[in-house]
N, C-alpha and C. Protein backbone atom coordinates (compact mmCIF):
# COMPACT_ATOMS: atom_id res chain seq x y z
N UNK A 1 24.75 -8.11 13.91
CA UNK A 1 25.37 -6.80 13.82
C UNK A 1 26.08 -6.65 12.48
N UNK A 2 25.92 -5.35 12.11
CA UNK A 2 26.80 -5.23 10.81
C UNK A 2 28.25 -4.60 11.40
N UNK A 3 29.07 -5.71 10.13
CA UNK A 3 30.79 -4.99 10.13
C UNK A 3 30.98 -3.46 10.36
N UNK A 4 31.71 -3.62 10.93
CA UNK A 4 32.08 -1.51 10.88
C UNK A 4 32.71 -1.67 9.71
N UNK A 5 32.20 -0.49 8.59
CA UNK A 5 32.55 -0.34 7.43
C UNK A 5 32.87 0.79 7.57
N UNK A 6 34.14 1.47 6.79
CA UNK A 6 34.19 2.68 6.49
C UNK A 6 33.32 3.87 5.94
N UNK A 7 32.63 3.09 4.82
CA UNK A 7 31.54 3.52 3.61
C UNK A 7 30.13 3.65 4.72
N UNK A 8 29.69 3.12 5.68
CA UNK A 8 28.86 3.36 6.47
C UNK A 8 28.33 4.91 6.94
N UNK A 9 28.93 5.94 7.23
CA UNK A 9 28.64 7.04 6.85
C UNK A 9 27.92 7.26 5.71
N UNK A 10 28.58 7.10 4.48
CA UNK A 10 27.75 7.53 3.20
C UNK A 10 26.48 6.33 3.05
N UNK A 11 26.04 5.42 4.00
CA UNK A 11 25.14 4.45 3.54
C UNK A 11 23.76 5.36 4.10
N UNK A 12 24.40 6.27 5.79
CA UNK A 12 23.64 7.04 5.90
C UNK A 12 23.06 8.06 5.42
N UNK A 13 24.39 8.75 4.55
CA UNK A 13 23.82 10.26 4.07
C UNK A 13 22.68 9.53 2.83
N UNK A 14 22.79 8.55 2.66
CA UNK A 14 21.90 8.23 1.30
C UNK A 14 20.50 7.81 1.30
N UNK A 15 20.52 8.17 2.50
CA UNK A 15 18.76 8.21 2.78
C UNK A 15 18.53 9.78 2.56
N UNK A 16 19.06 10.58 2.27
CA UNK A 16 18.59 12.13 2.44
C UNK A 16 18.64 12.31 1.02
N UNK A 17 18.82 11.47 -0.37
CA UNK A 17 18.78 11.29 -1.48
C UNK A 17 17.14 11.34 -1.85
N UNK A 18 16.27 10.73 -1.23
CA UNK A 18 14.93 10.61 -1.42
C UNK A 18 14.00 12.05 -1.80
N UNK A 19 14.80 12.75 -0.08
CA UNK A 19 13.99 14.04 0.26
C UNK A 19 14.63 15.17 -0.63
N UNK A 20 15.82 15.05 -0.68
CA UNK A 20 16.68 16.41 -1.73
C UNK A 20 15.87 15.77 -2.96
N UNK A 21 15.23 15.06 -3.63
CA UNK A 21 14.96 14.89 -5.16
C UNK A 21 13.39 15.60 -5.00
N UNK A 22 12.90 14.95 -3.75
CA UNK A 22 11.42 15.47 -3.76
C UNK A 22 11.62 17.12 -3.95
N UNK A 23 12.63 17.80 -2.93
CA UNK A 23 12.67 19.15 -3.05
C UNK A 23 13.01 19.68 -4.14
N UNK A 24 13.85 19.22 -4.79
CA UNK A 24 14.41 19.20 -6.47
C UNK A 24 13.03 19.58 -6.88
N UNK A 25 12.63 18.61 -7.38
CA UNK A 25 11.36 18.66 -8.46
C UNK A 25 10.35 19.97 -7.73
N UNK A 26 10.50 20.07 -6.25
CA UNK A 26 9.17 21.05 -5.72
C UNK A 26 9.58 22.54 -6.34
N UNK A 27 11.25 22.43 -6.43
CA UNK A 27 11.69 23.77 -6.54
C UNK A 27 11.46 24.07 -7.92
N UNK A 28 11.37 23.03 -9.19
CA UNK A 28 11.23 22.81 -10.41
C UNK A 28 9.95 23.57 -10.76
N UNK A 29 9.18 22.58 -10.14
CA UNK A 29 7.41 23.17 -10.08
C UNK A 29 7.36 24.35 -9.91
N UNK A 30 7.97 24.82 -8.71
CA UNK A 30 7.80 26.68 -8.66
C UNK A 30 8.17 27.66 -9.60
N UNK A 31 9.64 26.85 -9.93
CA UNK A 31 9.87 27.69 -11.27
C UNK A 31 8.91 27.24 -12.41
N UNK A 32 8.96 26.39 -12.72
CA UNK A 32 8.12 25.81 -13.96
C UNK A 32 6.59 26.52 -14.11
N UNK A 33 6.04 26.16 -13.10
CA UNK A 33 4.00 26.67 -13.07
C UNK A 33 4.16 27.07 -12.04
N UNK A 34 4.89 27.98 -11.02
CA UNK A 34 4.45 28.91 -9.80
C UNK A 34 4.05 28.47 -8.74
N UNK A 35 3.50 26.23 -8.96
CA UNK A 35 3.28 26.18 -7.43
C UNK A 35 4.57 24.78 -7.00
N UNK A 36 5.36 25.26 -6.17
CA UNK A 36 6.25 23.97 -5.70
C UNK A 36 5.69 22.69 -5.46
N UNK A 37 4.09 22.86 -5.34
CA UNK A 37 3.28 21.68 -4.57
C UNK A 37 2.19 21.02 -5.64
N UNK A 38 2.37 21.80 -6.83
CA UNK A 38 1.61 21.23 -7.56
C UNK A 38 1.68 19.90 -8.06
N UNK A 39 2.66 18.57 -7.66
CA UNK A 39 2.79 17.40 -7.79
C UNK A 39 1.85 17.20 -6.90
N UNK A 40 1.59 17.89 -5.42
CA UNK A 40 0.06 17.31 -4.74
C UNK A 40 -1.18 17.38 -4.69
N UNK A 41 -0.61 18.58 -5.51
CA UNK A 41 -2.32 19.11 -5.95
C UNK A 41 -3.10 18.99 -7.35
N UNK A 42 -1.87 18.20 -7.97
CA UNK A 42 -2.71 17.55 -9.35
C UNK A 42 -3.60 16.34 -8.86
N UNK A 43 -3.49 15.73 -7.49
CA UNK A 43 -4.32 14.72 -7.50
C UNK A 43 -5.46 14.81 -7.20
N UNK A 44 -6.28 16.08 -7.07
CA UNK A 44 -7.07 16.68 -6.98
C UNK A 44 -8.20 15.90 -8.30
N UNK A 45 -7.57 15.91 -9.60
CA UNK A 45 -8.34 15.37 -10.76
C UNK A 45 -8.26 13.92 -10.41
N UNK A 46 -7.85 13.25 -9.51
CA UNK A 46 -8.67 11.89 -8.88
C UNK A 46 -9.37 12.04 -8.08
N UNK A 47 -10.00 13.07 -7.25
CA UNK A 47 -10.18 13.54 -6.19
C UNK A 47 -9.68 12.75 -4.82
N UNK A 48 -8.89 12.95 -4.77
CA UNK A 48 -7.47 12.72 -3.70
C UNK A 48 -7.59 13.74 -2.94
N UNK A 49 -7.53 13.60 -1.46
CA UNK A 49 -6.78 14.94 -1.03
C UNK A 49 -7.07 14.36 0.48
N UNK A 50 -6.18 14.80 1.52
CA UNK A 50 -5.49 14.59 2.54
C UNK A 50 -6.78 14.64 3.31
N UNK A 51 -6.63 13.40 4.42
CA UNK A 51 -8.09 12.75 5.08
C UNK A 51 -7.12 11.78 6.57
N UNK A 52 -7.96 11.58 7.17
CA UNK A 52 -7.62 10.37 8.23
C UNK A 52 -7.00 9.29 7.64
N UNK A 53 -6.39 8.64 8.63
CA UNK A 53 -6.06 7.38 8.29
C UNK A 53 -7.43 6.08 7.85
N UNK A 54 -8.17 6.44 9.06
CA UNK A 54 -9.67 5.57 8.93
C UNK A 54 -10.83 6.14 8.17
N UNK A 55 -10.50 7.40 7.73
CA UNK A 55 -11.29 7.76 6.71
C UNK A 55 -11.98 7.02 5.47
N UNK A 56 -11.01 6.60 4.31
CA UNK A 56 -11.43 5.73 3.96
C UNK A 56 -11.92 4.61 3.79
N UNK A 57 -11.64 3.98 5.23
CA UNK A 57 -12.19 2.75 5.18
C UNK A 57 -13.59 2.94 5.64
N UNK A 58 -14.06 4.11 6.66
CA UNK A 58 -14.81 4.53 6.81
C UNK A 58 -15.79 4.44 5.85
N UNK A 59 -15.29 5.10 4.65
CA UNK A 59 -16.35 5.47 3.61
C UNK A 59 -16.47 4.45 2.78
N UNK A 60 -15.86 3.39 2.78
CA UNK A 60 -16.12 2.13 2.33
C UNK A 60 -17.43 1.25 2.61
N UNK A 61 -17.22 1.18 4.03
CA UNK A 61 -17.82 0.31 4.97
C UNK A 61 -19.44 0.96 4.42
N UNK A 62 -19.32 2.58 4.57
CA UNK A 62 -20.74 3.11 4.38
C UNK A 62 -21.14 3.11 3.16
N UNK A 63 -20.39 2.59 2.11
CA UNK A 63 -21.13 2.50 0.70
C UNK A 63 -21.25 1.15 0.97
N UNK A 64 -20.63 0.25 1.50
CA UNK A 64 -21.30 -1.47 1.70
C UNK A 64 -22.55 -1.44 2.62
N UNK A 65 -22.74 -0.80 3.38
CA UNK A 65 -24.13 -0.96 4.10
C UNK A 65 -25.11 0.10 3.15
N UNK A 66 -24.88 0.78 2.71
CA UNK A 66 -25.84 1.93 1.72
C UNK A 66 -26.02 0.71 0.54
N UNK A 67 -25.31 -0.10 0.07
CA UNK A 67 -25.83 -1.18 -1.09
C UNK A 67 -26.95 -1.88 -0.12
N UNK A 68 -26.04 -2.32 0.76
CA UNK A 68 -26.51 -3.09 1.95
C UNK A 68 -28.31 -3.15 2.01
N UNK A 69 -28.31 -1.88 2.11
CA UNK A 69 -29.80 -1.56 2.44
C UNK A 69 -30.45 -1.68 1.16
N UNK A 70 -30.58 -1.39 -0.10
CA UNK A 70 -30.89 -1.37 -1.68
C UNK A 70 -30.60 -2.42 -1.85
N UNK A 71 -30.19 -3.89 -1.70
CA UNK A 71 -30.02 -4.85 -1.69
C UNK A 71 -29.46 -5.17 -3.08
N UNK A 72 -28.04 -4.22 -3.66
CA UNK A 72 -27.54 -4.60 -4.06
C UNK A 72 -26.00 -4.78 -3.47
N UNK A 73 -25.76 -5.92 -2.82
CA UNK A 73 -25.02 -5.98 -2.31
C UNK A 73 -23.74 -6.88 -3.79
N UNK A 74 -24.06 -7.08 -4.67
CA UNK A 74 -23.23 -7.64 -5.56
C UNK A 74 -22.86 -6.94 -6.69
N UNK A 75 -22.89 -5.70 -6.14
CA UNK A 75 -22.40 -4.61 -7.51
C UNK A 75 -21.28 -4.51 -7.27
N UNK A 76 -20.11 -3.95 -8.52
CA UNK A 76 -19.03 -3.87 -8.58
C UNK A 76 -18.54 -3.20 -8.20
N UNK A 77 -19.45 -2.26 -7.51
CA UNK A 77 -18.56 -1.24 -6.63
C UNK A 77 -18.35 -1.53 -5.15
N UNK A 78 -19.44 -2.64 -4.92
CA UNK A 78 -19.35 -3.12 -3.58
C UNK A 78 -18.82 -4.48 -3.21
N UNK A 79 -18.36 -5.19 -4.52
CA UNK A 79 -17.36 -6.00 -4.83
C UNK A 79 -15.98 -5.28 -4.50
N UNK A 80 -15.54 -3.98 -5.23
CA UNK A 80 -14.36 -3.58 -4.61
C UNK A 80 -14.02 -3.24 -3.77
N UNK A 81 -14.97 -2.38 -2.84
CA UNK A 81 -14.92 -1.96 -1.88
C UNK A 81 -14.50 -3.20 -0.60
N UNK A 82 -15.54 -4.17 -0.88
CA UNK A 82 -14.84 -5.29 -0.22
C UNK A 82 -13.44 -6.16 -0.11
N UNK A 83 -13.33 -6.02 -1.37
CA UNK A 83 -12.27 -6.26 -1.89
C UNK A 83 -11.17 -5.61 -0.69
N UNK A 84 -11.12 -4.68 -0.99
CA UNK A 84 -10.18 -3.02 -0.78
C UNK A 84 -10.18 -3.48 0.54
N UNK A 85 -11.04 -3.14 1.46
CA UNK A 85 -11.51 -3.79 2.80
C UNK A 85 -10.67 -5.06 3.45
N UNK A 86 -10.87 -6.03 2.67
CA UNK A 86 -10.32 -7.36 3.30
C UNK A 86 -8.79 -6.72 2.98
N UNK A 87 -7.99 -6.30 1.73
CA UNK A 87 -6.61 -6.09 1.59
C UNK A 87 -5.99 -5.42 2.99
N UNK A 88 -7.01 -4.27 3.07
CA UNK A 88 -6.53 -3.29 3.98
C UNK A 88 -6.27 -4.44 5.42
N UNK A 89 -7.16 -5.29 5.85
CA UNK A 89 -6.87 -6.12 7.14
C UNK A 89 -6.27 -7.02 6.85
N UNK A 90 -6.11 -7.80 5.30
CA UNK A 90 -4.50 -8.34 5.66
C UNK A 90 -3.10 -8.02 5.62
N UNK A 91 -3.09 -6.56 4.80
CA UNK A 91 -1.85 -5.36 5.09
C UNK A 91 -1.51 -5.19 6.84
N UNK A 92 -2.59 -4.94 7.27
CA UNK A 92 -2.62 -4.81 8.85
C UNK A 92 -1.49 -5.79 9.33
N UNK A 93 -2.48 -6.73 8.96
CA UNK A 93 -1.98 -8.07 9.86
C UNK A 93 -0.38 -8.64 9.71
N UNK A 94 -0.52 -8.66 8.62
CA UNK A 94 0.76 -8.85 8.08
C UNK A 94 2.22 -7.83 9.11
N UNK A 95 1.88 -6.72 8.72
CA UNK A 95 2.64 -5.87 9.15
C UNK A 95 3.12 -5.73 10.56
N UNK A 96 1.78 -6.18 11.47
CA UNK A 96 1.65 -6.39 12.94
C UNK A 96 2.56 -7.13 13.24
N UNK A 97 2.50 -8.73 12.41
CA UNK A 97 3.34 -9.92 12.63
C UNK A 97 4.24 -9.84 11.70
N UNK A 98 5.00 -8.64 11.43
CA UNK A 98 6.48 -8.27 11.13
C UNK A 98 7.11 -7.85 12.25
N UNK A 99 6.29 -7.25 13.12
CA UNK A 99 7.13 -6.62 14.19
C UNK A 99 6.65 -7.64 15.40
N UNK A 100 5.84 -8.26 15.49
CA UNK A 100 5.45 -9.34 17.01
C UNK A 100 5.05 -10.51 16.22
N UNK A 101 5.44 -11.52 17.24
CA UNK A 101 4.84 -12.68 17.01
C UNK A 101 5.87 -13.72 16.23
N UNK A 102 5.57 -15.10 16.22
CA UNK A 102 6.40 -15.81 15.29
C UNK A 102 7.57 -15.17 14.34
N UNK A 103 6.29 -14.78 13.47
CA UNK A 103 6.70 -14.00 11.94
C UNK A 103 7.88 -12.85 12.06
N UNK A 104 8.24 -12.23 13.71
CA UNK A 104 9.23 -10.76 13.40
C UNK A 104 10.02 -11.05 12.22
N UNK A 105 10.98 -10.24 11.93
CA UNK A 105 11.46 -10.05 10.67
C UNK A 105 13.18 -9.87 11.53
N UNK A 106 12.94 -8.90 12.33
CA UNK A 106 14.37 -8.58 12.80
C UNK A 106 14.55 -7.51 12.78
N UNK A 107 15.58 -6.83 13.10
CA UNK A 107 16.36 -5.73 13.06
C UNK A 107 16.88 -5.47 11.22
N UNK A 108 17.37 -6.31 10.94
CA UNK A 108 18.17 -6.44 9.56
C UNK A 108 16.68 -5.68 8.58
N UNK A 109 15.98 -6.35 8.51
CA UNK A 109 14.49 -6.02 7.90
C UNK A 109 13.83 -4.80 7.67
N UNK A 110 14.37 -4.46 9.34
CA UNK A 110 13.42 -3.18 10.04
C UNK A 110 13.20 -1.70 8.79
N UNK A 111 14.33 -1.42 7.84
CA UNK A 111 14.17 -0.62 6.55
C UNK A 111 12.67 -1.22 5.95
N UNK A 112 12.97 -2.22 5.80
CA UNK A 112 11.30 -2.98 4.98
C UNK A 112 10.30 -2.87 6.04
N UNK A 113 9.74 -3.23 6.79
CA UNK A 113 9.15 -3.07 7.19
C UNK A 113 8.19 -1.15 7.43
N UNK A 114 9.85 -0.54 7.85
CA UNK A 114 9.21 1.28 7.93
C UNK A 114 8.53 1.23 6.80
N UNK A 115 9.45 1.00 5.59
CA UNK A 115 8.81 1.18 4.21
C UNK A 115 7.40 1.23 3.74
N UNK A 116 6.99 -0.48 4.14
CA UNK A 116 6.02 -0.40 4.45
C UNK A 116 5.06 0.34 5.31
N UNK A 117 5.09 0.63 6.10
CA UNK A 117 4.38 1.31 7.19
C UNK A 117 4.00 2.45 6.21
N UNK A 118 4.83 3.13 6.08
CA UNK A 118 4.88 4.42 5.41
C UNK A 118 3.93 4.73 4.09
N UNK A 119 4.47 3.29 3.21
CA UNK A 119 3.49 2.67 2.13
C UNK A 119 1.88 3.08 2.14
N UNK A 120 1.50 2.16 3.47
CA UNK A 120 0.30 2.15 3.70
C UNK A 120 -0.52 3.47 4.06
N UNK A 121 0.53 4.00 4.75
CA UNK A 121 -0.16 5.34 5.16
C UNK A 121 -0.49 6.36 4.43
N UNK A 122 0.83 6.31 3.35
CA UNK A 122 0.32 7.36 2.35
C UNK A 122 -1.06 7.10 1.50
N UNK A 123 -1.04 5.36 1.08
CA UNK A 123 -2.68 5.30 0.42
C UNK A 123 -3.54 5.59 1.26
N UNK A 124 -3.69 5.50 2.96
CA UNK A 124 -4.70 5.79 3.92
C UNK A 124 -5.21 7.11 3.68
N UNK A 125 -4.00 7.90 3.64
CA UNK A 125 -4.27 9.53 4.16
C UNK A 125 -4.68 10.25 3.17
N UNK A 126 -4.93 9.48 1.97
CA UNK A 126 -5.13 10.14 0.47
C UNK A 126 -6.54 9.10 -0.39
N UNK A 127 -6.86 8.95 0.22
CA UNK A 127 -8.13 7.74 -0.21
C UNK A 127 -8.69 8.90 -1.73
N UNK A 128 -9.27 8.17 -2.62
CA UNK A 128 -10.08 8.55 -3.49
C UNK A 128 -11.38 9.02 -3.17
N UNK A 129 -12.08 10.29 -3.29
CA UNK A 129 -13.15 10.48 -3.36
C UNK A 129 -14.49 10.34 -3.77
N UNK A 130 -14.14 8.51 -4.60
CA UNK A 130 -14.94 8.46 -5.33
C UNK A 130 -16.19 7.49 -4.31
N UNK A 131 -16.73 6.74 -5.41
CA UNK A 131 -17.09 5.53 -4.49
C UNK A 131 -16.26 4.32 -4.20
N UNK A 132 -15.13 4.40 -4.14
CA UNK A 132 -14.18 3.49 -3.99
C UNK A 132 -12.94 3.87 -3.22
N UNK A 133 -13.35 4.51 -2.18
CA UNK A 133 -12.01 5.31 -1.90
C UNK A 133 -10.98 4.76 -1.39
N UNK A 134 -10.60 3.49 -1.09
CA UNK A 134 -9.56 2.38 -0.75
C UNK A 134 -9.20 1.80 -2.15
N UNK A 135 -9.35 2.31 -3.07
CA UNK A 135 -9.21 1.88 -4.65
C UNK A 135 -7.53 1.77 -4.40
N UNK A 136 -6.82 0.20 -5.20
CA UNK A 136 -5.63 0.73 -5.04
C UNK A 136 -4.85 0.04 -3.64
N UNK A 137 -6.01 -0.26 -2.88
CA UNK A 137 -5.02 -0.92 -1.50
C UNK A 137 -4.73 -2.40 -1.95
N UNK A 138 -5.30 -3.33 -2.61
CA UNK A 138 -5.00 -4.58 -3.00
C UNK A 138 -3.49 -5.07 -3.76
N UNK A 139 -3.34 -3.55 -4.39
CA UNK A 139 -1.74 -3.51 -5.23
C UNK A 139 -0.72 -3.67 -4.19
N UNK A 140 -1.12 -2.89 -3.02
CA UNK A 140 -0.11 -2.64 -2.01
C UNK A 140 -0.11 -4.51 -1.07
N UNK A 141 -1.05 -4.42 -0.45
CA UNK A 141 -1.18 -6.57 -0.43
C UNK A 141 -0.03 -7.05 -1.18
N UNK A 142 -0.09 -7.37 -2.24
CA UNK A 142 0.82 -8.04 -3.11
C UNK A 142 1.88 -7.88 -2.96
N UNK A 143 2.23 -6.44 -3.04
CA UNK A 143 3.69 -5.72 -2.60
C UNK A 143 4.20 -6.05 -0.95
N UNK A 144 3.54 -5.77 -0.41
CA UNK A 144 3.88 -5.73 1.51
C UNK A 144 4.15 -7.47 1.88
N UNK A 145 2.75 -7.73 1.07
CA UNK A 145 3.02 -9.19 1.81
C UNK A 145 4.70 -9.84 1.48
N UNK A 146 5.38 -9.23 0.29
CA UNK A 146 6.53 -10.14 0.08
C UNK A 146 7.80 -9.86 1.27
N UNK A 147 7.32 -8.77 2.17
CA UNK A 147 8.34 -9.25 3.49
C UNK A 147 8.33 -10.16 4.23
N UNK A 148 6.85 -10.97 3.92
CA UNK A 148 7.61 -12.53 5.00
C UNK A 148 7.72 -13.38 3.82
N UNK A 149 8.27 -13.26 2.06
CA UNK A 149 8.99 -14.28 1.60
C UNK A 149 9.73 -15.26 2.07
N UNK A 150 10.11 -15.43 0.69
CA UNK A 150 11.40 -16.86 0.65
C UNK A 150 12.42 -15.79 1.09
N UNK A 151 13.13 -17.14 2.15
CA UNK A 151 15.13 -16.52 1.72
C UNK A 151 15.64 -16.99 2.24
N UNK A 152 16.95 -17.02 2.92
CA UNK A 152 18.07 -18.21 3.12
C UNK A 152 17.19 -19.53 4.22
N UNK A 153 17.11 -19.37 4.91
CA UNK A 153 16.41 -21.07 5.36
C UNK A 153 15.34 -21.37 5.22
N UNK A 154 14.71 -22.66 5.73
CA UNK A 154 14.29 -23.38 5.12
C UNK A 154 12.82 -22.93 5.43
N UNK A 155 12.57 -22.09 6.75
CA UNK A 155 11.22 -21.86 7.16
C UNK A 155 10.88 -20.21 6.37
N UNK A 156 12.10 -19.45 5.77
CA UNK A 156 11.41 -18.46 5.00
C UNK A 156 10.90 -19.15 3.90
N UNK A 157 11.62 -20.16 2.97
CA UNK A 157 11.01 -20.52 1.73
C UNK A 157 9.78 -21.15 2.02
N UNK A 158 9.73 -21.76 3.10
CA UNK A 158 7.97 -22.08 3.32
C UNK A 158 6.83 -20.93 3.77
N UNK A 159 7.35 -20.00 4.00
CA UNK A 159 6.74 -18.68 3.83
C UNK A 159 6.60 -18.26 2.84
N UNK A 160 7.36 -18.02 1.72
CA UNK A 160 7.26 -17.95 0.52
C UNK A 160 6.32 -18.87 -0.38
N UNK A 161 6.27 -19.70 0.27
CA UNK A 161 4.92 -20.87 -1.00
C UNK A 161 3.95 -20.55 -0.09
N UNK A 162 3.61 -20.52 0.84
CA UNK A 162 2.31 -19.86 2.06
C UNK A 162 1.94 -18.44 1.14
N UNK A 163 3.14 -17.19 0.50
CA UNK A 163 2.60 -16.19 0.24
C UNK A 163 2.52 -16.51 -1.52
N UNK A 164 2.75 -17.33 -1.67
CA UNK A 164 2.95 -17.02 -3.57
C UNK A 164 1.78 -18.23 -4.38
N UNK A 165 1.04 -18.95 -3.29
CA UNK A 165 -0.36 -19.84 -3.90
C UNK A 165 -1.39 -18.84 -3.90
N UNK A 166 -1.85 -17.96 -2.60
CA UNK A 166 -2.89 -17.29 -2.43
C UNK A 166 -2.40 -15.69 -3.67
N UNK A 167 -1.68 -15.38 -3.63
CA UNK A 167 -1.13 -14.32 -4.42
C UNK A 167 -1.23 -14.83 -5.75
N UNK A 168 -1.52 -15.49 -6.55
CA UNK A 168 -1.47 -16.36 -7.73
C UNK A 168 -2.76 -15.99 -7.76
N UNK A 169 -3.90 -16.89 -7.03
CA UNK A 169 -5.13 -16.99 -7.06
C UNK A 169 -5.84 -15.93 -6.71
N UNK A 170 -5.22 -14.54 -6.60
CA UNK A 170 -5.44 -13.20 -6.03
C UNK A 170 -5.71 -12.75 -7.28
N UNK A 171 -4.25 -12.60 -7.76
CA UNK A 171 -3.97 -12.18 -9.55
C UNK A 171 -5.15 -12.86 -10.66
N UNK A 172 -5.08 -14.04 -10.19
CA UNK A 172 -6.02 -14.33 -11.13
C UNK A 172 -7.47 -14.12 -11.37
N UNK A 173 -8.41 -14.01 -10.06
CA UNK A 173 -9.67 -12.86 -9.77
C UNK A 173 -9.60 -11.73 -10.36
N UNK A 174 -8.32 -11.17 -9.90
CA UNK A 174 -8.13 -10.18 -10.53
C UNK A 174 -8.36 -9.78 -12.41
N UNK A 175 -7.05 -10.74 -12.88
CA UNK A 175 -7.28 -10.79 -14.22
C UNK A 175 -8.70 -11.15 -14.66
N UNK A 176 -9.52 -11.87 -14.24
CA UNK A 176 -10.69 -12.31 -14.35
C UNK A 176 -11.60 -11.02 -14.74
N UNK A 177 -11.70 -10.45 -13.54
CA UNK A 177 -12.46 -9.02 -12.95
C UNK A 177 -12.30 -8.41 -14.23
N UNK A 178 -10.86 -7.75 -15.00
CA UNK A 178 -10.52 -7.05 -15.63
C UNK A 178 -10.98 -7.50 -16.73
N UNK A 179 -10.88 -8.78 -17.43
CA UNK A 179 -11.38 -8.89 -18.61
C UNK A 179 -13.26 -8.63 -18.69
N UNK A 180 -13.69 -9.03 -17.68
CA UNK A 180 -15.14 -8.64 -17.80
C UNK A 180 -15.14 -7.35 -17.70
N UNK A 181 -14.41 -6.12 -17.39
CA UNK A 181 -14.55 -4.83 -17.63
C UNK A 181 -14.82 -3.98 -16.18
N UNK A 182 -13.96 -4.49 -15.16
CA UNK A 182 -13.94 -3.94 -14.29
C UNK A 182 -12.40 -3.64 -13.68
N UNK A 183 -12.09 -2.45 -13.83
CA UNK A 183 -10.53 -2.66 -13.39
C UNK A 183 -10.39 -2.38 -11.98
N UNK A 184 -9.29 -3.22 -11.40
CA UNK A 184 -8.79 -3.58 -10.14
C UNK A 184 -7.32 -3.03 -9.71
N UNK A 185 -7.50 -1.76 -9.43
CA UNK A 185 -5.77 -1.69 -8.97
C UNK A 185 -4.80 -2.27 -8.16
């Protein structure tokens, strides 16, 4: 349990800091170029735009069996897609065994964890239209996984070398990928 603090009130109002800035800038936009929403609708020039949660993975899966069948199954687009794919089910997993299992996190956590949640959903619900439309979920991996880090005892810091060997050797595919001329978000 946390101390009753005085300042506890204002720890609450300071979550409503997020949404007054978003509205800030929407009200900016309206004045500025006429549309309040045009921060969502510039992503349009990625072709972004609001879809299912399983949508994208959807359209993943069907450009890996469409190589699938053309039997190029080792092109770089179906390298990422896989890629993208496996991130997305160990984001899952991860997240699952934040809230059940061994791994919970706690109550104390529970901010990190929504965070996450939230994280994920926004890349879900906005997939790219391209042939890669999970482009971008592997960044989030890296990021999410560091809620079962290191930290005060002895079985988080062994969580922490469990998440920071495979995350090393992640980065480094990665860097790999990129110097041959394929970029990896």
């Amino acid at each position: 349990m946390r101390p009753a603090s005085k300042s506890f009130p204002h720890q609450r109002a300071a979550v409503l800091i997020v949404p007054a800035g978003t509205a800030a800038y929407a009200l900016y936009c309206w004045r500025a170029v006429g549309d309040p929403w045009k921060f969502v609708h510039i992503q349009a020039v990625w072709s972004r735009e609001l879809s299912w949660p399983w949508d994208g993975a959807q359209r993943a899966v069907a450009e890996i069996e469409k190589a699938a069948v053309d039997d190029a199954i080792f092109q770089p687009l179906v390298v990422l897609s896989l890629i993208d794919l496996a991130a997305l089910l160990i984001t899952v997993i991860l997240l699952v065994l934040s809230v059940l299992g061994p791994w919970t996190l706690g109550l104390e956590s529970l901010y990190l964890v929504v965070f996450a949640y939230a994280s994920l959903i926004l890349v879900l619900v906005s997939p790219i239209g391209l042939n890669v439309p999970l482009h971008g979920v592997p960044r989030y991996v890296l990021d999410l996984a560091r809620l079962h880090g290191p930290g005060q005892d002895g079985r988080q810091q062994a969580r922490g070398a469990v998440y920071l060997v495979p995350a090393i050797a992640v980065q480094g595919v990665l860097l790999l990928a990129f110097y041959k001329g394929a970029w990896l978000s």
